[in-house]
N, C-alpha and C. Protein backbone atom coordinates (compact mmCIF):
# COMPACT_ATOMS: atom_id res chain seq x y z
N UNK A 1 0.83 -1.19 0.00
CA UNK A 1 0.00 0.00 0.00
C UNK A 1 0.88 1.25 0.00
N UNK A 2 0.58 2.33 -1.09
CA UNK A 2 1.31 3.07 -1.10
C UNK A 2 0.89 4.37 0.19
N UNK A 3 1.90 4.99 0.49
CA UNK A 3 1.43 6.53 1.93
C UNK A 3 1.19 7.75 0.53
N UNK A 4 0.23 7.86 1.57
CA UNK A 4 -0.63 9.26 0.84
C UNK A 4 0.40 10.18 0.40
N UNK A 5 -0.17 10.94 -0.26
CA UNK A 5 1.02 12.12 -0.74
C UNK A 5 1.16 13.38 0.11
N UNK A 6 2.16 14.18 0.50
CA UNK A 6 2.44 14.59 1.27
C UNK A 6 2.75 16.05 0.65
N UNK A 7 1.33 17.25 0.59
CA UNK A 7 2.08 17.99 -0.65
C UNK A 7 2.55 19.24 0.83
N UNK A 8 3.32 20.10 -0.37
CA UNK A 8 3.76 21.66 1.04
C UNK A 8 2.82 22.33 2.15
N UNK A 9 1.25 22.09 1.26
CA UNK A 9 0.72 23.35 2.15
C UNK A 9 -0.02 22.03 3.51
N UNK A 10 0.31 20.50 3.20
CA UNK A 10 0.15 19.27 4.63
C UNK A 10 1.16 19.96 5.62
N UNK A 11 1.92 20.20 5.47
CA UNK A 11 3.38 20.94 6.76
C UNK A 11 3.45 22.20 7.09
N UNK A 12 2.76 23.03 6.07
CA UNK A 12 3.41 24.15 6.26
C UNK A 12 2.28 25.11 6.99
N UNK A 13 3.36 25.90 8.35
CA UNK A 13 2.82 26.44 9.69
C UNK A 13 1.64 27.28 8.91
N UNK A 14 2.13 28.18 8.33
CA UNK A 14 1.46 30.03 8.22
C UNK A 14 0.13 29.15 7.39
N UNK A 15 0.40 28.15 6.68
CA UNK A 15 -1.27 28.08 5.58
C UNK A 15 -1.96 27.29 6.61
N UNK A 16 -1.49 26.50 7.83
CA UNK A 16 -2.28 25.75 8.75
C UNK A 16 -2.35 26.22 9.20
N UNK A 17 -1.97 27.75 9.90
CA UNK A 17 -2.81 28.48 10.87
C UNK A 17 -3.96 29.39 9.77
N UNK A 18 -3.57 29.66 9.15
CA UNK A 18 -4.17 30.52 7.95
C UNK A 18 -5.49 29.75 8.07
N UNK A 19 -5.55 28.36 7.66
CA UNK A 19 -6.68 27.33 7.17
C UNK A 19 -7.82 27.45 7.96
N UNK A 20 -6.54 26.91 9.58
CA UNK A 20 -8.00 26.91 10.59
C UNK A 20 -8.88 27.95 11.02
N UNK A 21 -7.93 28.84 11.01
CA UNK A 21 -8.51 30.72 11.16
C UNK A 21 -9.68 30.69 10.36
N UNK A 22 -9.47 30.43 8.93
CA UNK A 22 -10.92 30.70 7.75
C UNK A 22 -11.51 29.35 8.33
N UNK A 23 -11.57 28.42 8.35
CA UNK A 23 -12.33 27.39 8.64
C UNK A 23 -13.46 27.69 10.48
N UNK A 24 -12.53 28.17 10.94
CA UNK A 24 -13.44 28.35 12.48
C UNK A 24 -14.01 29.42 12.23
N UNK A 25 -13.60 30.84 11.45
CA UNK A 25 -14.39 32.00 11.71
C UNK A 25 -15.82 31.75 10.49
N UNK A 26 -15.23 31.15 9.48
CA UNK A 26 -16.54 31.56 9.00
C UNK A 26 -18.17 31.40 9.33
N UNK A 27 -18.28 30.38 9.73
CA UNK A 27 -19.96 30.62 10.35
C UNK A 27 -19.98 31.44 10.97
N UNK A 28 -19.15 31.58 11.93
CA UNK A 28 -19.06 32.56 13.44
C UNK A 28 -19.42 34.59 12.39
N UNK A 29 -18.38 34.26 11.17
CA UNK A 29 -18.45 35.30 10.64
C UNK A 29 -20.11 36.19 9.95
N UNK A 30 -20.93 34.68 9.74
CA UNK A 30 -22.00 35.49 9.27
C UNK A 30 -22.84 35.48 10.48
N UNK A 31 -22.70 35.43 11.55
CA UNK A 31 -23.72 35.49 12.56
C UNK A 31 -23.17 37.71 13.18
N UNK A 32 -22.45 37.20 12.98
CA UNK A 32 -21.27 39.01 13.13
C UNK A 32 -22.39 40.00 12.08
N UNK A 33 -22.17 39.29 10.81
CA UNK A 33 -22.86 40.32 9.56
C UNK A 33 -24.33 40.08 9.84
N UNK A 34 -25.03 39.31 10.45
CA UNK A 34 -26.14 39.31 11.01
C UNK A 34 -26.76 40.41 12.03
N UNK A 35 -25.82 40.53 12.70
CA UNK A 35 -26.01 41.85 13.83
C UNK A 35 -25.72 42.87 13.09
N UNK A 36 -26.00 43.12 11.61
CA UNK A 36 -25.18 44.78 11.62
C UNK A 36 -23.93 44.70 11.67
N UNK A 37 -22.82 44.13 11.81
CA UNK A 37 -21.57 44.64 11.79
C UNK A 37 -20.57 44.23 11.12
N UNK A 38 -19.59 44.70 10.52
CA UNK A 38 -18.45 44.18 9.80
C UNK A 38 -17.40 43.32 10.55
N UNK A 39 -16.58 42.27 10.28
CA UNK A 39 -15.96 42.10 10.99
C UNK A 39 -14.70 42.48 11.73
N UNK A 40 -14.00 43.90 11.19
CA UNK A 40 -13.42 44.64 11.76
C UNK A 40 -14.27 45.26 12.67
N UNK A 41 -15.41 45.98 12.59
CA UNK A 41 -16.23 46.74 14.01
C UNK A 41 -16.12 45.51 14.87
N UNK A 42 -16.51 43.93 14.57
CA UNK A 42 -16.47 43.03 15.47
C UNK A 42 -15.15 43.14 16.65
N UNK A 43 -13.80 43.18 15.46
CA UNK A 43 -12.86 42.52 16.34
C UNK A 43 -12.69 43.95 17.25
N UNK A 44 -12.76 45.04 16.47
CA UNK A 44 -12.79 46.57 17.45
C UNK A 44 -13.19 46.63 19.31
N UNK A 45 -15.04 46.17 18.82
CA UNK A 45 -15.70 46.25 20.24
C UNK A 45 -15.12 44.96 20.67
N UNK A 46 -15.35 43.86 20.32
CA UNK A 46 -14.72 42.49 21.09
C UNK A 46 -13.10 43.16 22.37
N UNK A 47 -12.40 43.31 21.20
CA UNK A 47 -11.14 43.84 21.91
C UNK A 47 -11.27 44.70 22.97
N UNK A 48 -12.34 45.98 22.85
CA UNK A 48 -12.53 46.82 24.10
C UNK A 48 -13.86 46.79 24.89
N UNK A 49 -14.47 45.10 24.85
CA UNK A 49 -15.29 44.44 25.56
C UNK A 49 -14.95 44.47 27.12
N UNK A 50 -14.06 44.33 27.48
CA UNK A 50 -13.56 43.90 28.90
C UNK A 50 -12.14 44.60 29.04
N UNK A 51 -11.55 46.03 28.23
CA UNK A 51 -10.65 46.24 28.74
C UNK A 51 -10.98 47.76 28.49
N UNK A 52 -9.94 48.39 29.48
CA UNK A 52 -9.92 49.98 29.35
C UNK A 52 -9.43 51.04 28.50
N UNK A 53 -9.76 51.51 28.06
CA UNK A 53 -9.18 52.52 26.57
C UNK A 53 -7.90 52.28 26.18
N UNK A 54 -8.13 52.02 25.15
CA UNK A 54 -6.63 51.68 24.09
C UNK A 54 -6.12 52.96 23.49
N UNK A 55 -5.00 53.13 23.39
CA UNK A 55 -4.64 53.88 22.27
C UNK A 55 -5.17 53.01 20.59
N UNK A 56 -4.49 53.75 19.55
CA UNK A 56 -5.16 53.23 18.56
C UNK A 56 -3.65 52.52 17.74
N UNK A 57 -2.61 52.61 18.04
CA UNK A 57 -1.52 51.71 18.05
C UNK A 57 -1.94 50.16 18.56
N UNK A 58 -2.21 50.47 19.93
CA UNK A 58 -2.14 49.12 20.21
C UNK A 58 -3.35 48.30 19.99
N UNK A 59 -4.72 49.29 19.81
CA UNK A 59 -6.02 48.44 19.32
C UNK A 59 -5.15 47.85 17.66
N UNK A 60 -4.87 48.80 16.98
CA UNK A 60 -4.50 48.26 16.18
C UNK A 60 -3.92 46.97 15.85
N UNK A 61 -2.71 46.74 16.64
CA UNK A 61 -1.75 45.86 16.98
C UNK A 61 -2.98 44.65 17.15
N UNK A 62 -3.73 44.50 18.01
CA UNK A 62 -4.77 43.52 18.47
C UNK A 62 -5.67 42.92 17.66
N UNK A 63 -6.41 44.17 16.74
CA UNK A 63 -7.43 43.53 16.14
C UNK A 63 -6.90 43.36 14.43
N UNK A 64 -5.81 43.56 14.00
CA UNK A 64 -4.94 43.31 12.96
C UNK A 64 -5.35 44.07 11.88
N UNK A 65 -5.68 45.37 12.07
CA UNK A 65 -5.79 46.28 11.46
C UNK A 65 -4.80 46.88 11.36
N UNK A 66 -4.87 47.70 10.16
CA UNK A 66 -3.14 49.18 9.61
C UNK A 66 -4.15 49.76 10.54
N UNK A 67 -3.24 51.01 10.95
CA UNK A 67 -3.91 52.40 11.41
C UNK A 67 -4.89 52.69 10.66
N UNK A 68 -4.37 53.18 9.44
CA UNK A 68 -5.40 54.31 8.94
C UNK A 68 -7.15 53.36 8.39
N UNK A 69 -7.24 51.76 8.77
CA UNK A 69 -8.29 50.68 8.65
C UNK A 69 -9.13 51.40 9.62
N UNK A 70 -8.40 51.80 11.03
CA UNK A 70 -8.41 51.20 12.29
C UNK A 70 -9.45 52.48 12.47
N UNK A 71 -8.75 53.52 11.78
CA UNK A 71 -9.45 54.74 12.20
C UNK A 71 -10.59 55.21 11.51
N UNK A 72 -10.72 54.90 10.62
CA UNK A 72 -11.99 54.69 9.80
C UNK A 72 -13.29 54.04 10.47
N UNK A 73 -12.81 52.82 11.25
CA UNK A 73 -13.35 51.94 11.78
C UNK A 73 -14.18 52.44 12.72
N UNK A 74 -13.10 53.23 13.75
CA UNK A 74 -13.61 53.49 14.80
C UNK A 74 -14.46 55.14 14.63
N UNK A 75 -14.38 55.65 13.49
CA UNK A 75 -14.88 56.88 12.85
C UNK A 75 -16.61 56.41 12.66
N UNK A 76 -16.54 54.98 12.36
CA UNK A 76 -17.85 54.69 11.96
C UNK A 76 -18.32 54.04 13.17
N UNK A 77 -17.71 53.49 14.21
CA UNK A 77 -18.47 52.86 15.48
C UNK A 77 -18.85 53.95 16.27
N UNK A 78 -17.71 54.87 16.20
CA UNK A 78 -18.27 56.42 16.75
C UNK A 78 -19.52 57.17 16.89
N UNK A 79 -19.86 57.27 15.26
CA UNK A 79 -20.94 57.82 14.60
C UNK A 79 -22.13 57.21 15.23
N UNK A 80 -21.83 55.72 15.44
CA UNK A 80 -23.16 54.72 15.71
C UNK A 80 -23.18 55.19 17.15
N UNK A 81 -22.31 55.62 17.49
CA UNK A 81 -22.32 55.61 19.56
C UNK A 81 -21.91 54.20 20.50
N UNK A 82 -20.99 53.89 19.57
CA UNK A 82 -20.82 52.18 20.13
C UNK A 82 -19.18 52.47 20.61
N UNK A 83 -18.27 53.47 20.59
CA UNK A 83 -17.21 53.57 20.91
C UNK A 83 -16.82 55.25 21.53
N UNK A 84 -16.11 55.59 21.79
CA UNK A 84 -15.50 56.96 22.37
C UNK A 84 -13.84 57.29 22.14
N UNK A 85 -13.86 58.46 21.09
CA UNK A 85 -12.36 59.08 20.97
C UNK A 85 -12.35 59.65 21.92
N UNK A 86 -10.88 59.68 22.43
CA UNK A 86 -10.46 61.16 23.73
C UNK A 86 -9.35 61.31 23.01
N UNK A 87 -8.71 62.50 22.91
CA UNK A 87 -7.53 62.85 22.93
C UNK A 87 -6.79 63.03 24.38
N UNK A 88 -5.84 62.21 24.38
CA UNK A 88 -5.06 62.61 25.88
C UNK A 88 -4.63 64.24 26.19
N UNK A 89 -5.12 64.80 27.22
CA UNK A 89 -4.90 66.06 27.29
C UNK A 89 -3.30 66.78 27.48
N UNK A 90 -2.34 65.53 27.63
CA UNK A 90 -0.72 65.90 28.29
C UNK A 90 -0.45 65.83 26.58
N UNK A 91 -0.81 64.88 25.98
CA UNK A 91 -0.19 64.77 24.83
C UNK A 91 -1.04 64.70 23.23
N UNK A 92 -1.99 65.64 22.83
CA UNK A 92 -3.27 65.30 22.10
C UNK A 92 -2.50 64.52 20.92
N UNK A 93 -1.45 64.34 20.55
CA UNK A 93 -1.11 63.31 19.31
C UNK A 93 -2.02 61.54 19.90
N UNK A 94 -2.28 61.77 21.12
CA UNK A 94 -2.36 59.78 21.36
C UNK A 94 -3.90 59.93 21.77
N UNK A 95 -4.49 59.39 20.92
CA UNK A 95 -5.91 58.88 20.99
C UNK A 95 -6.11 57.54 21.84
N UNK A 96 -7.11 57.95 22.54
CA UNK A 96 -7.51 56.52 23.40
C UNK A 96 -8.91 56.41 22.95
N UNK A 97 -9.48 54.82 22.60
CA UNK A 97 -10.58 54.49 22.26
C UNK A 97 -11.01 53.75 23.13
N UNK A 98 -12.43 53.88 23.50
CA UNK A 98 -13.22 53.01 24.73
C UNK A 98 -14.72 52.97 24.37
N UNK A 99 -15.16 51.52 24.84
CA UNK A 99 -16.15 50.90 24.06
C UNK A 99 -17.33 52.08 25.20
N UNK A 100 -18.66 51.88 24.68
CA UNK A 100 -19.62 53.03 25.31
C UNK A 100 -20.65 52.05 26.04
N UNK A 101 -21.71 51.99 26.85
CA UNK A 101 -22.67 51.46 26.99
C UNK A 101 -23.49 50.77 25.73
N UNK A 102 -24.33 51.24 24.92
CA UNK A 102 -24.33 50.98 23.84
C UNK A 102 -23.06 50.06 23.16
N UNK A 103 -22.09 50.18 23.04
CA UNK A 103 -21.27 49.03 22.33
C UNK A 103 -21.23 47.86 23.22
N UNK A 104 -21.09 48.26 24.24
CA UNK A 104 -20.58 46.77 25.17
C UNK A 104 -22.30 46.22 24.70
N UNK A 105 -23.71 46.83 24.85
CA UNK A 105 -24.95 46.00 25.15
C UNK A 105 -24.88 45.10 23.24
N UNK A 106 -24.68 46.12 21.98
CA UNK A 106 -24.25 45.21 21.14
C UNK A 106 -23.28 44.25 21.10
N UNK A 107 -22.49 44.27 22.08
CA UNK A 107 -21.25 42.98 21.34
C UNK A 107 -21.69 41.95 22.71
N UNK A 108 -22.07 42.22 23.61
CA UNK A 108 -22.56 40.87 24.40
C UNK A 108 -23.65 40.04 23.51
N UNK A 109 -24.06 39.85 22.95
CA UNK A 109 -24.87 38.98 22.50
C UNK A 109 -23.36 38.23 21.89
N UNK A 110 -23.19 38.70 21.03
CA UNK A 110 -21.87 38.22 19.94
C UNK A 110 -20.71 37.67 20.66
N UNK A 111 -19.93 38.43 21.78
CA UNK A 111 -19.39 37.38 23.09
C UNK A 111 -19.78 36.04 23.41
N UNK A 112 -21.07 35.97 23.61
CA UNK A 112 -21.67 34.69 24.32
C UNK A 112 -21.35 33.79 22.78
N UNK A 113 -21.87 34.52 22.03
CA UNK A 113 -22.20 33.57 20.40
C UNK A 113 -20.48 33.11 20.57
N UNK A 114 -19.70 33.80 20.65
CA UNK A 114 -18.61 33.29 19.89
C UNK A 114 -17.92 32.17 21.32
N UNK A 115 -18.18 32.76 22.36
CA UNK A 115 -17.75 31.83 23.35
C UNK A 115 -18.28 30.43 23.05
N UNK A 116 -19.45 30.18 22.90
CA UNK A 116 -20.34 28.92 22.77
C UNK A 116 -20.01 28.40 21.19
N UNK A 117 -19.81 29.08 20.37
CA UNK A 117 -18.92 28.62 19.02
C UNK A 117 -17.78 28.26 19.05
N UNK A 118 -16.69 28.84 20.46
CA UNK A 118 -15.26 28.53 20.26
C UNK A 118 -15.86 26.89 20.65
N UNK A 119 -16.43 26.85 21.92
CA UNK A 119 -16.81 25.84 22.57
C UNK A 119 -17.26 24.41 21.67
N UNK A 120 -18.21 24.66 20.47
CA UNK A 120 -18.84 23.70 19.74
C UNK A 120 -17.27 23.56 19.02
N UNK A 121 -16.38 24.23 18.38
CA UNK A 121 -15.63 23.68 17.31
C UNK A 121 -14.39 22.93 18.37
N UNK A 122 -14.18 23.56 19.56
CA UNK A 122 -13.54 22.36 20.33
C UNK A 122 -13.86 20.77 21.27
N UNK A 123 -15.51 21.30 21.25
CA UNK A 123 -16.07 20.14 21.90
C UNK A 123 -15.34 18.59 21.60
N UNK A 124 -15.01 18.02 20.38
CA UNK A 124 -14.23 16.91 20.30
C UNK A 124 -12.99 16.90 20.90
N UNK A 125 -12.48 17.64 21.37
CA UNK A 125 -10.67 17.58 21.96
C UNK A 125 -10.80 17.71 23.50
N UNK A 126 -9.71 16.87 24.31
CA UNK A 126 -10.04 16.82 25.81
C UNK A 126 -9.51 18.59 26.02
N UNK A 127 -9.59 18.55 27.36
CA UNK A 127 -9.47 20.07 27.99
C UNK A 127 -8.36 20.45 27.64
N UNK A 128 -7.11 19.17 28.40
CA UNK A 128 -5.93 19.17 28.32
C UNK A 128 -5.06 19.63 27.14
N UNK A 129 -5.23 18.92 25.64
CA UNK A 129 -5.17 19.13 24.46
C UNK A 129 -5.56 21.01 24.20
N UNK A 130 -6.62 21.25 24.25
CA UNK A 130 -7.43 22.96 23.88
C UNK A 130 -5.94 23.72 24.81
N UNK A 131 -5.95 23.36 25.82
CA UNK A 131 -4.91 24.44 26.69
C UNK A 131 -3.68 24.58 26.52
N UNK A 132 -3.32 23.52 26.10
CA UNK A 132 -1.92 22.80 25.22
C UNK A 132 -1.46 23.67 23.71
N UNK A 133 -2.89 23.78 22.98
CA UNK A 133 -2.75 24.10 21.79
C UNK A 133 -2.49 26.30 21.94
N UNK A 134 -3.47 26.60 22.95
CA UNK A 134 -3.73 27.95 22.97
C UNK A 134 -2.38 28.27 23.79
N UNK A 135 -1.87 27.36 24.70
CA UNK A 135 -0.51 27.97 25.03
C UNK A 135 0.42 28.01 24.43
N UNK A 136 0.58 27.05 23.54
CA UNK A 136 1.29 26.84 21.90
C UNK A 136 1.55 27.89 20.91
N UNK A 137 0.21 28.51 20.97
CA UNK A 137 -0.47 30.01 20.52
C UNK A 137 0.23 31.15 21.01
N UNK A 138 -0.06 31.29 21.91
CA UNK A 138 0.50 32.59 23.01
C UNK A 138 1.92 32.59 22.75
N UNK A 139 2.41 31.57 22.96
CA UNK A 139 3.90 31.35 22.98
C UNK A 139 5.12 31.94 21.89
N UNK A 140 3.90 31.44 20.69
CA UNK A 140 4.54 31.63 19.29
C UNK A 140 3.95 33.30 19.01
N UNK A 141 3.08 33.63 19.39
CA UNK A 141 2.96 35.34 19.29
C UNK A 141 3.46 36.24 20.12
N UNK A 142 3.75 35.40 21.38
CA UNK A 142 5.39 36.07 22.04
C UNK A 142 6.30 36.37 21.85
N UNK A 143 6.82 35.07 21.07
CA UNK A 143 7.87 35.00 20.56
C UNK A 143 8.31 35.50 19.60
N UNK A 144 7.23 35.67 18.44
CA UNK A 144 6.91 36.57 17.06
C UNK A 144 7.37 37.87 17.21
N UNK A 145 6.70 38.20 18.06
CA UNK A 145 6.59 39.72 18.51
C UNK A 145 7.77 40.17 19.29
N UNK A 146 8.63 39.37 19.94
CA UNK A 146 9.93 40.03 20.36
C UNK A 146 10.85 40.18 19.52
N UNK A 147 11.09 38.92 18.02
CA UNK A 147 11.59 39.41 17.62
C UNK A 147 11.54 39.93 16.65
N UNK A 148 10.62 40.96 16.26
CA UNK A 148 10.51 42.09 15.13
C UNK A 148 11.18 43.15 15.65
C-alpha cells in the first residue's frame, strides 16, 4: 500500500494556521454580519469588551488592522455611539478608544455567540489538548513579537 502524498501546504505552519482561522471564523463570521456589523467593528468592540481605553496603536496591533483601517473603523463605530475618541490632554497626538454602553450592550450577544462557538468547534478535543494548543499560541505570538 502506497502513503498518501504529502504535498507543502500538509506541513506548512502560516497556511495551517491561515486554514483553521478561515475554517473556524466563518460561520461565526455570518452570525457578526447578522447583527449589523463588519468584521473589523467586530474585532474593534470584542477587543474593548472587557478592557480599558486603548490607544489606537495598540487596538490596532490587536485587532490586525493598519492604522489608517483602524481609524476609519472606529470613525464609523463612533458615529453609531458604540465607541469613544479622547484625545489625551498631556499629549493630544495619542488617541484613546473606549467601548460606550451601547457598544458593550451590542457585542454581548456576539461574546456569548462566539464563546459557545469557540466551545462547539472544540467540543471533540479533551481540555488538556485545547490548553496545550492555545498555550502553543500565546507562545509563538510572544515569541513573534519580540523578535521584530
Amino acid at each position: 500500500m502506497r502513503e498518501p502524498v504529502r504535498y507543502f501546504t500538509d506541513d506548512y505552519l502560516s497556511y495551517l494556521l491561515a486554514r483553521a482561522s478561515t475554517l473556524v471564523s466563518e460561520q461565526f463570521h455570518a452570525r457578526v454580519s447578522a447583527a449589523g456589523l463588519r468584521i473589523p467593528e467586530w474585532r474593534v468592540l470584542a477587543t474593548l469588551y472587557d478592557r480599558e481605553a486603548m490607544t489606537i496603536g495598540h487596538l490596532a496591533e490587536i485587532t490586525l488592522l493598519t492604522q489608517p483601517t483602524l481609524t476609519r473603523v472606529v470613525a464609523r463605530l463612533e458615529d453609531c455611539g458604540l465607541v469613544l475618541r479622547r484625545n489625551e490632554p498631556e499629549d493630544r497626538r495619542i488617541t484613546r478608544v473606549s467601548i460606550t454602553p451601547a457598544g458593550r450592550d451590542k457585542v454581548q450577544p456576539l461574546i456569548e455567540r462566539a464563546k459557545a462557538h469557540e466551545a462547539q468547534v472544540l467540543s471533540g478535543y479533551p481540555e488538556a489538548e485545547v490548553e496545550t494548543l492555545k498555550a502553543g499560541l500565546r507562545e509563538m505570538i510572544a515569541r513573534l513579537r519580540e523578535g521584530q
